[in-house]
N, C-alpha and C. Protein backbone atom coordinates (compact mmCIF):
# COMPACT_ATOMS: atom_id res chain seq x y z
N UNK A 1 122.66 67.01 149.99
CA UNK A 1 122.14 67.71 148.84
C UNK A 1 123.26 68.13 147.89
N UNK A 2 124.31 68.45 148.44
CA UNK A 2 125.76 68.88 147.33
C UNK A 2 126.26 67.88 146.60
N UNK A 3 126.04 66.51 147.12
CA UNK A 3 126.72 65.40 146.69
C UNK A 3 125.85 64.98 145.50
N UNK A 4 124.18 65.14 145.83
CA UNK A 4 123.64 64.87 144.42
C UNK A 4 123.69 65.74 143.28
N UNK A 5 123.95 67.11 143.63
CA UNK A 5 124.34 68.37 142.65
C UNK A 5 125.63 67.99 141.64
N UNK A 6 126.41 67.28 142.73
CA UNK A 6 127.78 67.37 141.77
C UNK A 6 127.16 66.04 141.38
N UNK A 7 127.30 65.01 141.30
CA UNK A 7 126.89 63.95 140.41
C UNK A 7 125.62 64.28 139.42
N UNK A 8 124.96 65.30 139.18
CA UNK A 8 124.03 65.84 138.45
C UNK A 8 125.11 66.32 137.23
N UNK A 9 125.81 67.30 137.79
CA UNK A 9 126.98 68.20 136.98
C UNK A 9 127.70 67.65 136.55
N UNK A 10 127.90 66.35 137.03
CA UNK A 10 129.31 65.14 136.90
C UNK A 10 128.68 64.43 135.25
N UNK A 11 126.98 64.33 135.76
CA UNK A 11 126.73 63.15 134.72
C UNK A 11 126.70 64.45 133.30
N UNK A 12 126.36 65.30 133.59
CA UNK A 12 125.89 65.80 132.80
C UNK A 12 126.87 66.21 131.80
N UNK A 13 127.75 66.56 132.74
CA UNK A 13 129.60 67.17 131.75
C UNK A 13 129.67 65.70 130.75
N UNK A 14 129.84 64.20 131.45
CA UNK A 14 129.95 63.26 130.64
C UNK A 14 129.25 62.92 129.35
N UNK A 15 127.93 63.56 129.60
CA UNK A 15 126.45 63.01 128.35
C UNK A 15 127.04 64.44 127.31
N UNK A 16 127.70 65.57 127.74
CA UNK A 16 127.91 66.61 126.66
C UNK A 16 128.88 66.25 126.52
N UNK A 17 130.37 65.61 126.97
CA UNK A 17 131.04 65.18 125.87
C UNK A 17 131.25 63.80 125.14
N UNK A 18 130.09 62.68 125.74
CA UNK A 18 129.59 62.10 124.61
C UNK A 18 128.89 62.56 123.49
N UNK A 19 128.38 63.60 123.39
CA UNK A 19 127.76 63.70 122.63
C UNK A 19 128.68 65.09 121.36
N UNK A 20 129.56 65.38 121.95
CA UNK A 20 130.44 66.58 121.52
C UNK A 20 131.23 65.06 120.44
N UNK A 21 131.34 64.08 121.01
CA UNK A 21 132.42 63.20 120.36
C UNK A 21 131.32 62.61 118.83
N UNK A 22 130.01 62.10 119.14
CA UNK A 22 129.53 61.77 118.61
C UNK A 22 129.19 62.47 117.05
N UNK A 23 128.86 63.94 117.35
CA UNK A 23 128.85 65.17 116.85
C UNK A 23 130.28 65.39 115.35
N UNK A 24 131.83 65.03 116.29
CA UNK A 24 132.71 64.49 115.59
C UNK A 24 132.76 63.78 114.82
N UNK A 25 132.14 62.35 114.80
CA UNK A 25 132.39 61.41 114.31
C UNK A 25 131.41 61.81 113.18
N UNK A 26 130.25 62.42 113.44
CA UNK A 26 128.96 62.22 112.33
C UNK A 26 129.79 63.25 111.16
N UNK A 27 130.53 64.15 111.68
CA UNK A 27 131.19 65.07 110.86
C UNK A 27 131.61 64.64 109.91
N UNK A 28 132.92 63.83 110.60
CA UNK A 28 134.09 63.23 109.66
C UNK A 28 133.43 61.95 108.69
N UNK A 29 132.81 61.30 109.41
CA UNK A 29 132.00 60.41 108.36
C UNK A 29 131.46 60.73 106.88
N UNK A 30 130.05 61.98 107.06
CA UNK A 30 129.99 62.62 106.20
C UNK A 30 130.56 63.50 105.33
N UNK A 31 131.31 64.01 105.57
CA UNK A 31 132.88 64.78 105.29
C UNK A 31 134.04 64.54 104.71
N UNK A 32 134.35 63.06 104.51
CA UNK A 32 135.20 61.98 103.78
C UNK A 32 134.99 60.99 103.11
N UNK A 33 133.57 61.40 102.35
CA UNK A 33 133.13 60.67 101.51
C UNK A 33 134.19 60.95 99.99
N UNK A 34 134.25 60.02 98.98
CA UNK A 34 135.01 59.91 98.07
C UNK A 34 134.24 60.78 97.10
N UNK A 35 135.33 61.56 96.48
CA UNK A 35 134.90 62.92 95.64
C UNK A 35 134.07 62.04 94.20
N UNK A 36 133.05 62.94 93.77
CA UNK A 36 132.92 62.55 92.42
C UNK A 36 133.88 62.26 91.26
N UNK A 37 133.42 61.15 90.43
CA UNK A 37 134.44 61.56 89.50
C UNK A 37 134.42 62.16 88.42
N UNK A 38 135.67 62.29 88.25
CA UNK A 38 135.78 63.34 86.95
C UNK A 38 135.35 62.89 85.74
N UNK A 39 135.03 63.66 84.82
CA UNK A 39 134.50 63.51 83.33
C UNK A 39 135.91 62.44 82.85
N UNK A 40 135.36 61.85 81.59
CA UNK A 40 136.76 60.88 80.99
C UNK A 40 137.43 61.95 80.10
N UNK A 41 138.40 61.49 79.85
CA UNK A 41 139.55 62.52 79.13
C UNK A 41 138.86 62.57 77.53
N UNK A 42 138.45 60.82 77.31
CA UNK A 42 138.03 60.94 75.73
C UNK A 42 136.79 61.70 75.49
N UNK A 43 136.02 62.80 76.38
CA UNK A 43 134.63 63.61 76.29
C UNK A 43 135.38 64.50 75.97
N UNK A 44 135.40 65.35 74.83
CA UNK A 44 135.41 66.56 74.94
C UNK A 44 134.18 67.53 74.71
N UNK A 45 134.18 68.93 75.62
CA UNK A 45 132.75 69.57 75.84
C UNK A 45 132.93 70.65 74.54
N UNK A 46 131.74 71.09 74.72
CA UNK A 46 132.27 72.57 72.99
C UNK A 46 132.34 73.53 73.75
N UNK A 47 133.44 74.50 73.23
CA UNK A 47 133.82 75.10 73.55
C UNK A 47 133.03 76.30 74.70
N UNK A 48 133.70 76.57 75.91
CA UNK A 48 132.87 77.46 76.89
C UNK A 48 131.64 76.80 77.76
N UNK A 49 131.83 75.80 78.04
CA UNK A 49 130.91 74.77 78.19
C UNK A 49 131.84 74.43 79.91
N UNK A 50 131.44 74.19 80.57
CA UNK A 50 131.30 74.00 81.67
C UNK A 50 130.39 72.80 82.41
N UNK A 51 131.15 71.31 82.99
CA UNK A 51 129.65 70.54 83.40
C UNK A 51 129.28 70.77 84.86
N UNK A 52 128.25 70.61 84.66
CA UNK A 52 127.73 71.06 86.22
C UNK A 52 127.30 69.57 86.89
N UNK A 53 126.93 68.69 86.03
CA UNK A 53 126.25 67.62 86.50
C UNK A 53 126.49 66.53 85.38
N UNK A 54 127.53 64.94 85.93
CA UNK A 54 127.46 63.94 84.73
C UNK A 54 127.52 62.45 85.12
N UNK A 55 126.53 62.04 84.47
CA UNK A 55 125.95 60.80 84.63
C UNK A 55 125.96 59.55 84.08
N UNK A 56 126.77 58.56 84.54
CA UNK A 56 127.38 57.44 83.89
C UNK A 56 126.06 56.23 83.49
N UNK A 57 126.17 55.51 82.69
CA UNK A 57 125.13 54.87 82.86
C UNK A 57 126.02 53.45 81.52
N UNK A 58 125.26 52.71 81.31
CA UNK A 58 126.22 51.68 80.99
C UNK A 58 127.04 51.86 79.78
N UNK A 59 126.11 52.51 78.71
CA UNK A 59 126.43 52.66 77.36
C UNK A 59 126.32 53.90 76.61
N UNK A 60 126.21 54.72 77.57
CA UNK A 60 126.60 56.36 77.61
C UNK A 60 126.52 57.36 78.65
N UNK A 61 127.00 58.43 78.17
CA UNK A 61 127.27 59.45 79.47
C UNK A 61 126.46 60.49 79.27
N UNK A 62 125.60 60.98 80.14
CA UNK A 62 125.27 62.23 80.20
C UNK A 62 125.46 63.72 80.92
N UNK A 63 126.11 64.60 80.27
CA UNK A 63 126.74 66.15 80.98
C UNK A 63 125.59 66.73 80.87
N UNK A 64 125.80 67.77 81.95
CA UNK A 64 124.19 68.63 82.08
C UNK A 64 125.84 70.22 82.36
N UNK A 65 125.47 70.65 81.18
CA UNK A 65 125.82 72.21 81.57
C UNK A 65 125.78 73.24 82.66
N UNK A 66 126.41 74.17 83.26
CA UNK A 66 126.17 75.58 83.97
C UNK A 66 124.85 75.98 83.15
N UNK A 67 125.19 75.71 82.02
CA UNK A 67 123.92 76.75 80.85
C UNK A 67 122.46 76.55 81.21
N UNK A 68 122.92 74.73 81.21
CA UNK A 68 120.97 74.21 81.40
C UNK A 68 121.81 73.09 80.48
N UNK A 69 122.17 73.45 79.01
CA UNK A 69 122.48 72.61 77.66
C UNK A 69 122.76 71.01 78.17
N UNK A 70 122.07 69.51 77.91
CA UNK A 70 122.03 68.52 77.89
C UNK A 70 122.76 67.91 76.93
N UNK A 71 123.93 67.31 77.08
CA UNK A 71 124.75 66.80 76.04
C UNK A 71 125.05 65.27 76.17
N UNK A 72 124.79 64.43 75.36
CA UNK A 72 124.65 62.63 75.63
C UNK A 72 125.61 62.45 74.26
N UNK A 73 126.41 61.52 75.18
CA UNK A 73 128.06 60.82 74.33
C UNK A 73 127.63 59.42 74.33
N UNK A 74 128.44 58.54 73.57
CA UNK A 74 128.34 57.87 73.95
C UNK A 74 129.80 57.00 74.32
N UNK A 75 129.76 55.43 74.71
CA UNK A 75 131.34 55.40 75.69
C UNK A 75 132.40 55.76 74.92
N UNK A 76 132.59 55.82 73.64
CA UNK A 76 134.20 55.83 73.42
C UNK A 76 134.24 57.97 73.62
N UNK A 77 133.21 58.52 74.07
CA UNK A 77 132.81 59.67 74.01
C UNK A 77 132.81 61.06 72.86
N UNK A 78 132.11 60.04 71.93
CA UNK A 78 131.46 60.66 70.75
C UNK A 78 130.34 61.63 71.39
N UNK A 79 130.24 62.60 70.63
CA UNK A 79 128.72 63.72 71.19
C UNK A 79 127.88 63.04 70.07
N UNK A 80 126.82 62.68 70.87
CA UNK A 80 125.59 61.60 70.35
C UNK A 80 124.44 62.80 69.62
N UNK A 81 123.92 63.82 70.91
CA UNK A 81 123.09 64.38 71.11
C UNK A 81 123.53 65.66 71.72
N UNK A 82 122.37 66.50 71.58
CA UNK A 82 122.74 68.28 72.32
C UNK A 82 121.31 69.27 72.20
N UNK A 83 120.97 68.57 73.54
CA UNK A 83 119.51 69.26 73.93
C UNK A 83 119.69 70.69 74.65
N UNK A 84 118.83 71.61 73.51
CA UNK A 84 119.45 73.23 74.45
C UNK A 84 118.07 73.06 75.44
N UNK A 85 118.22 74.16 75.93
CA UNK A 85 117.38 74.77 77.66
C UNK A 85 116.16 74.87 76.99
């Protein structure tokens, strides 16, 4: 009866640190994904403006403000448009 206890305890230590490793890996995976990128240098925002959210798309960009304020450039990053809240 002791011998199946410890091979109970044996398997069991093994399945928690497979799974402690697995746990790891799902971490670092999700965790080292490549940062967003940054706005282009040729956008400039008006002044006190802050982007919270910006969205590339083929033939213009769209910034979404802290404010709410919707602002659409287009590529050489002219301000096209400026939708308030």
């Amino acid at each position: 009866m002791l011998r199946w206890l410890r091979l109970l305890v044996t398997s069991l230590a093994v399945v928690m640190g497979l799974g402690v490793l697995v746990i790891a890996a799902l971490l670092w995976l999700r965790l080292s994904e490549a940062p967003l990128p940054d706005l282009p240098e040729s956008v400039a925002l008006p002044h006190g403006a802050k982007p919270a959210a910006v969205t590339f798309a083929r033939d213009w960009l769209v910034v979404v403000t802290e404010a709410g304020e919707v602002l659409l450039y287009d590529r050489q990053g002219k301000l096209r448009e400026r939708l308030q809240p």
